[in-house]
Protein backbone atom coordinates (compact mmCIF):
# COMPACT_ATOMS: atom_id res chain seq x y z
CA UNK A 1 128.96 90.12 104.67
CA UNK A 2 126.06 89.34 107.25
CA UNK A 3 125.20 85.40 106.96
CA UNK A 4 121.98 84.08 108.34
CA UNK A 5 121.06 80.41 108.07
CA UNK A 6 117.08 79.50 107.74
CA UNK A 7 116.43 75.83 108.69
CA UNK A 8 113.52 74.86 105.65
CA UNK A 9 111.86 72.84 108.14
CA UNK A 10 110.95 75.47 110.13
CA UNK A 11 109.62 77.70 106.66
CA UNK A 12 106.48 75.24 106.00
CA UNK A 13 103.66 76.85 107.49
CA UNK A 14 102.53 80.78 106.92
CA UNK A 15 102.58 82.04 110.18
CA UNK A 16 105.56 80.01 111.96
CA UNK A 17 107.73 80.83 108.58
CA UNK A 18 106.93 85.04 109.34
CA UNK A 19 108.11 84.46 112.90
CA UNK A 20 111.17 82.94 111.91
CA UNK A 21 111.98 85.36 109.31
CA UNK A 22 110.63 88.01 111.48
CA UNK A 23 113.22 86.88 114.01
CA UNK A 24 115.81 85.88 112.00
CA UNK A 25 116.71 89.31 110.46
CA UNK A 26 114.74 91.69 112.58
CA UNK A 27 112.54 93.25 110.62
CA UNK A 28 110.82 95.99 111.87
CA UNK A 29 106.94 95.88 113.72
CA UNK A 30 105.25 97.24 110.42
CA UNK A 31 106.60 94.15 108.54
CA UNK A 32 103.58 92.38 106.83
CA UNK A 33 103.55 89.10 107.31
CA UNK A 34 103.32 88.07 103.46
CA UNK A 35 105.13 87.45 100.44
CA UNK A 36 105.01 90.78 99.19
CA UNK A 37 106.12 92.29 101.96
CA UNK A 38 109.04 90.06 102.36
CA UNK A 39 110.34 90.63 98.76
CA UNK A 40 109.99 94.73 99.95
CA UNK A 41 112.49 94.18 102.52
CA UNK A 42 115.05 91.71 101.04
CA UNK A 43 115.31 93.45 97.85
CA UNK A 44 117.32 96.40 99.21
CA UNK A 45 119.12 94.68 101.94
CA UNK A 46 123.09 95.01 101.12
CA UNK A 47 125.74 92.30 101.86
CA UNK A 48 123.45 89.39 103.29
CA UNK A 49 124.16 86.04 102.60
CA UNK A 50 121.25 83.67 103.54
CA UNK A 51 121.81 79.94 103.48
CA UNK A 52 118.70 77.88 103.76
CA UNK A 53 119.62 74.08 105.13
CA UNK A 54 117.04 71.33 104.49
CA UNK A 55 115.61 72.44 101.35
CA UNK A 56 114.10 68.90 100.80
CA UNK A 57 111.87 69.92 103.67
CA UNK A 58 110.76 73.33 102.68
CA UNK A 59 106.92 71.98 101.74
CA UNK A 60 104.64 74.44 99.88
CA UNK A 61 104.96 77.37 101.39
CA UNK A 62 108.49 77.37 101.94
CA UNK A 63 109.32 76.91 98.49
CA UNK A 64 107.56 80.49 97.55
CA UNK A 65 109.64 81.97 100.30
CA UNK A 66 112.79 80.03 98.76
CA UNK A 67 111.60 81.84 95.43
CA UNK A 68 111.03 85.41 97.00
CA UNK A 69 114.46 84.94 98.43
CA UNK A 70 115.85 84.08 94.46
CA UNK A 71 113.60 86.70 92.83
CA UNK A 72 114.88 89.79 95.13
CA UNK A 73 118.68 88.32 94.81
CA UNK A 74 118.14 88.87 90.74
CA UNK A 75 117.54 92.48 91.50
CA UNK A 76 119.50 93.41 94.59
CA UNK A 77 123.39 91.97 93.76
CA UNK A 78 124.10 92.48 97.36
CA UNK A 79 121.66 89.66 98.81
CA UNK A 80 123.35 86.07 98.05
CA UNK A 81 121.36 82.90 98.33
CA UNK A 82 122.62 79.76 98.99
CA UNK A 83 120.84 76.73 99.09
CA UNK A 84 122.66 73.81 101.08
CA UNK A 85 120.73 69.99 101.41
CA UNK A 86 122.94 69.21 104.22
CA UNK A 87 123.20 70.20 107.72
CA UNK A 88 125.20 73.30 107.51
């Protein structure tokens, strides 16, 4: 299973939170840039666990990615979500 670990502090802000997740997990140049079209992408990942440190930290923003992120894991069984408050 693929892991990838998102730091929440870095998820606040709309166009630094794409770039990360952008980064992160390599989505291809026609990716969106949005909510929607993160969910479009997630959902049919396979075996990807993604652990997102510092949720206290997350801010607006980051807490609709955090729930994209849970609403494509209750459809696609093969994305895992983990959310960790420490450092790890």
């Amino acid at each position: 299973m693929r892991e990838i670990v998102l730091d929440c502090k870095q998820l606040s802000h709309k166009s630094t939170a794409h770039q990360i997740l952008s980064d992160a997990f390599g989505f291809p140049k026609y990716y969106g840039r949005n909510l929607d079209a993160l969910f479009d992408l997630i959902s049919c990942w396979e075996a990807v666990e993604v652990r997102f440190s510092h949720p206290e930290q997350l801010g607006e923003y980051g807490a609709k990615i955090l729930q994209v992120f849970l609403d494509a894991a209750q459809e696609n069984h093969g994305l895992r979500i983990c959310v960790n408050p420490r450092n790890s």
